[in-house]
Protein backbone atom coordinates (compact mmCIF):
# COMPACT_ATOMS: atom_id res chain seq x y z
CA UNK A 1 -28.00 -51.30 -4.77
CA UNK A 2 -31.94 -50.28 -4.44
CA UNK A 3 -34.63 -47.75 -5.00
CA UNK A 4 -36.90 -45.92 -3.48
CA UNK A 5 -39.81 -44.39 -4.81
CA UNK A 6 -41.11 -46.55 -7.32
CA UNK A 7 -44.97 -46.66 -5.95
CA UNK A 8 -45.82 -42.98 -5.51
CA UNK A 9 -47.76 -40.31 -7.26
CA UNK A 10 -45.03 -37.44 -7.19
CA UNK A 11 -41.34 -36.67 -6.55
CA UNK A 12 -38.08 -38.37 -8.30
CA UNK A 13 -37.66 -41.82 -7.87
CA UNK A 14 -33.96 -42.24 -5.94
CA UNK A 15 -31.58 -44.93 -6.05
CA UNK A 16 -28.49 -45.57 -4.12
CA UNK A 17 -25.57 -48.07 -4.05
CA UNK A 18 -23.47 -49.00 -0.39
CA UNK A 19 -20.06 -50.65 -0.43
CA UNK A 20 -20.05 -51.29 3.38
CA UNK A 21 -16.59 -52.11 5.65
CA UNK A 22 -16.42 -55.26 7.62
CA UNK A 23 -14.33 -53.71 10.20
CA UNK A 24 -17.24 -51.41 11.18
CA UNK A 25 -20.45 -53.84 11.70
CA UNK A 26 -23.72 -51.64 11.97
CA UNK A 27 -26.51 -53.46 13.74
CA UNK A 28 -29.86 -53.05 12.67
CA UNK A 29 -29.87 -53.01 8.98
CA UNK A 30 -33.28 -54.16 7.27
CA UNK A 31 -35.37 -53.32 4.52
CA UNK A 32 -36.05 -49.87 4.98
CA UNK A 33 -39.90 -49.72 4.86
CA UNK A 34 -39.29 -51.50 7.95
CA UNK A 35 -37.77 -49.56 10.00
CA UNK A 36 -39.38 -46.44 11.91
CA UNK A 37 -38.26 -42.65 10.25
CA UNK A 38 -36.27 -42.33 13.52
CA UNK A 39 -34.24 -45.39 12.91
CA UNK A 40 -33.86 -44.24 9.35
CA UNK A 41 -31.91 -41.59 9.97
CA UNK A 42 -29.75 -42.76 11.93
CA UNK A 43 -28.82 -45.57 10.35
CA UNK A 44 -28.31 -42.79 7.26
CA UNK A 45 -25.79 -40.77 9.16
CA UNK A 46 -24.03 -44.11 10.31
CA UNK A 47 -23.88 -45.62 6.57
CA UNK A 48 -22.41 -42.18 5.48
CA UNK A 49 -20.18 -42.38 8.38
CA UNK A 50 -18.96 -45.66 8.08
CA UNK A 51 -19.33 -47.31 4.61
CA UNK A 52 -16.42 -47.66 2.51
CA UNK A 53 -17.95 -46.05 -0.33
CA UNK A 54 -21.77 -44.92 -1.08
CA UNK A 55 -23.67 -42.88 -3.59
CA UNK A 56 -27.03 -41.60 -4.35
CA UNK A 57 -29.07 -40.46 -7.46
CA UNK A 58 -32.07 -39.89 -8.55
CA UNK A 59 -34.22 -39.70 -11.93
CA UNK A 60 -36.90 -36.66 -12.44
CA UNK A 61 -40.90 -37.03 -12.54
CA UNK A 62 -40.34 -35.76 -16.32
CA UNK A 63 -37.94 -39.07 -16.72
CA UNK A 64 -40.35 -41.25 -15.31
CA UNK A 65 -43.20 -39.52 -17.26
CA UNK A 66 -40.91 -40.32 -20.37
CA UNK A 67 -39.46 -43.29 -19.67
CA UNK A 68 -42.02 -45.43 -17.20
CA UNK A 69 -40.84 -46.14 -13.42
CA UNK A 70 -39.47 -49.23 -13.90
CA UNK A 71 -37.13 -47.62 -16.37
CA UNK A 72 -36.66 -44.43 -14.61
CA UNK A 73 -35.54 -46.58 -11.45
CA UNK A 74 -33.09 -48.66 -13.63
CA UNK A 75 -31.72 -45.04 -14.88
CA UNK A 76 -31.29 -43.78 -11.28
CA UNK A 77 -29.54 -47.17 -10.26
CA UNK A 78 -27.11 -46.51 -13.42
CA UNK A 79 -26.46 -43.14 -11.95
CA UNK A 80 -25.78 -44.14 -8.86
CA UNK A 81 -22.65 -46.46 -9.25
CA UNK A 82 -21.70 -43.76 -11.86
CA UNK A 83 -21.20 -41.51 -8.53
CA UNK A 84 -19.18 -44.56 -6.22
CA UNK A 85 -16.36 -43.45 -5.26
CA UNK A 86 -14.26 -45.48 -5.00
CA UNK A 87 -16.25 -47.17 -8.30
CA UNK A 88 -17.03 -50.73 -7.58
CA UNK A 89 -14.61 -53.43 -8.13
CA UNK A 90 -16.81 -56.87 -7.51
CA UNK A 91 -20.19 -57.81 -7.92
CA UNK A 92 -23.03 -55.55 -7.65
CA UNK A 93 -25.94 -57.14 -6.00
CA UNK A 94 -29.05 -55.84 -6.81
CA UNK A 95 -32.91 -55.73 -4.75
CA UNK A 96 -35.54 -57.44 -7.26
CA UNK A 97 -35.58 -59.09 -10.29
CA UNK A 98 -34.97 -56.51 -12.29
CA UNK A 99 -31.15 -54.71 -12.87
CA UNK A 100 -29.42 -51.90 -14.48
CA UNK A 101 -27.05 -52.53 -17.59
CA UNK A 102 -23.97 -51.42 -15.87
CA UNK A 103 -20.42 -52.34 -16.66
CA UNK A 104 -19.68 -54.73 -13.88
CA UNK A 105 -21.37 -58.42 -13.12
CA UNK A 106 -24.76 -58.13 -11.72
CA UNK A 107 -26.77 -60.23 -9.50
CA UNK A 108 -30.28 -59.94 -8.17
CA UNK A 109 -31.99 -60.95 -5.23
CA UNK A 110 -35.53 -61.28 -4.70
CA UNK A 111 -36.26 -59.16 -1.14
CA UNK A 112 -32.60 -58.42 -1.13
CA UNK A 113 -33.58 -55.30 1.14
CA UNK A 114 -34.22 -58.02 3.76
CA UNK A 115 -31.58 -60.34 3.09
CA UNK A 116 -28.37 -58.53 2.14
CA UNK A 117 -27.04 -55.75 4.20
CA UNK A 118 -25.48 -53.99 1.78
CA UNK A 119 -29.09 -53.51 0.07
CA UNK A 120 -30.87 -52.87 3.56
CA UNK A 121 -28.07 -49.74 3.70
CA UNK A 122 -28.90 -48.91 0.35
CA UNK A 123 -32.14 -49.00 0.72
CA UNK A 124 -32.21 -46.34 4.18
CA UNK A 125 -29.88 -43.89 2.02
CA UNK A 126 -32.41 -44.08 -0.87
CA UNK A 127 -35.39 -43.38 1.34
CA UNK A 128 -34.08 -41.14 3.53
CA UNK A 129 -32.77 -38.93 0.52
CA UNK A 130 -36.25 -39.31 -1.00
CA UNK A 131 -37.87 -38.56 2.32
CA UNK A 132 -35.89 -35.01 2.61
CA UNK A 133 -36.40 -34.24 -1.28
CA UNK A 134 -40.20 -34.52 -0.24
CA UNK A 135 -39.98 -32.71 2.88
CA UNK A 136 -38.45 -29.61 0.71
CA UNK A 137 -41.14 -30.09 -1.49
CA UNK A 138 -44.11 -30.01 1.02
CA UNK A 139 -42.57 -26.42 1.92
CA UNK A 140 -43.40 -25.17 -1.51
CA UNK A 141 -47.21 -27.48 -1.64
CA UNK A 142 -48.10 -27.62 1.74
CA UNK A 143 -51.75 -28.19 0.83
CA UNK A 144 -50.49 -31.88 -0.13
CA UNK A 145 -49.24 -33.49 3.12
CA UNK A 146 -45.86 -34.00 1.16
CA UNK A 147 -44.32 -34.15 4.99
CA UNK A 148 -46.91 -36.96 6.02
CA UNK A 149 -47.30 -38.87 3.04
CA UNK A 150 -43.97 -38.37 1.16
CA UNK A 151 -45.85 -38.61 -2.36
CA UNK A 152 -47.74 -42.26 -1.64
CA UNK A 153 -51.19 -42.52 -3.11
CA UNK A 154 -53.30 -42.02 0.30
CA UNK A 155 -56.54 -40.96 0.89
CA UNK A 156 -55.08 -37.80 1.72
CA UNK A 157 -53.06 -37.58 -1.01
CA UNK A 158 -55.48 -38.42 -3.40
CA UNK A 159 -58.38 -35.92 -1.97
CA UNK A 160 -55.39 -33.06 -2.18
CA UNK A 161 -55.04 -34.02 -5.69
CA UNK A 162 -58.87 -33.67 -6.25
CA UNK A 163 -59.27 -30.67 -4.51
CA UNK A 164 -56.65 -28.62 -5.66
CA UNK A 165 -55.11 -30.79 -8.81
CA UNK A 166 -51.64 -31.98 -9.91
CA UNK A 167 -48.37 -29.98 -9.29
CA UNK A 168 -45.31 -29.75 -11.02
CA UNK A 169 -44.19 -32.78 -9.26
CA UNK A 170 -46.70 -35.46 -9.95
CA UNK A 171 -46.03 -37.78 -11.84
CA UNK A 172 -48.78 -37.26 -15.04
CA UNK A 173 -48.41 -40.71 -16.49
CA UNK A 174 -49.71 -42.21 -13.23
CA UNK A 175 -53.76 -42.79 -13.24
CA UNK A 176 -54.47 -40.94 -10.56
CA UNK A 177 -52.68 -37.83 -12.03
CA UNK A 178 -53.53 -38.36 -15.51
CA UNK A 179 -57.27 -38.49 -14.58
CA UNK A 180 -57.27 -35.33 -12.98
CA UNK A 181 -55.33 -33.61 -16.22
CA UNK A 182 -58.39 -34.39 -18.11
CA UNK A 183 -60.99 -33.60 -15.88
């Protein structure tokens, strides 16, 4: 299991969870800040294709807002193996120090994005199902580079922000955000 999402200043924070088969071996799995958009994808479609089971959720900018990101992640992650089908019958190995409460025995691994496979192919579905819930938002606040920047504090970002203020998906308890509410 991993997130996505946890460093920028709008759009849900995503989480998914990958129970992959050994009988279908998918080269190239790593951490997926690591890996080109391309790459992404395709590894995406081959996960869906080929894993035994998978799921994907998210938690809103209000939840994070409300709850902090760290929390809001944890919330997604619990949503996530909610979704697996089939549900997970082992151990659920978790990216970072940090893990859900969840039903099941839980163990995390420091860089586990880079280390474990199944977390490298959780980690591409939650990006790449971040990625395309930002795309679909830069169609509605194109001014904000949403396509480009995906919701990551960047100079572009952050002059968008200035220039034309926070939207509806920001998230207002971030500084950035929350200094331009009270300006």
């Amino acid at each position: 299991m991993d997130e996505a999402g946890r460093g920028p200043l709008a759009g849900p924070v995503y989480a998914a969870c990958v129970v992959l088969d050994s009988r279908h071996v998918m080269n190239g799995l790593a951490d997926s800040k690591q890996l080109s958009e391309n790459r992404r994808i395709d590894l995406a479609g081959q996960i869906r294709q080929y894993a035994r089971a998978w799921a994907i959720a998210s938690a809103s900018v209000e939840e994070i807002d409300r709850l902090n990101i760290l929390q809001a992640s944890l919330l997604a992650m619990q949503r996530a193996i909610v979704k697996l089908v089939p549900a997970a019958d082992a151990l659920i190995v978790v990216d970072g120090n940090r893990a859900p409460q969840l039903d099941y025995e839980v163990q995390t691994v420091i860089r586990g994005d880079s280390l474990v496979a199944e977390i490298s192919a959780a980690s591409i579905l939650a990006k790449t199902a971040r990625d395309a819930e930002m795309l679909r938002w830069h169609e509605i606040y194109p001014a904000y580079g949403f396509d480009r920047h995906k919701g990551y504090p960047t100079k572009a970002h952050l002059e968008a922000i200035r220039l034309h203020g926070v939207t509806a998906i920001h998230r207002k308890s971030f500084a950035p955000c929350a200094a331009k509410l009270t300006t």
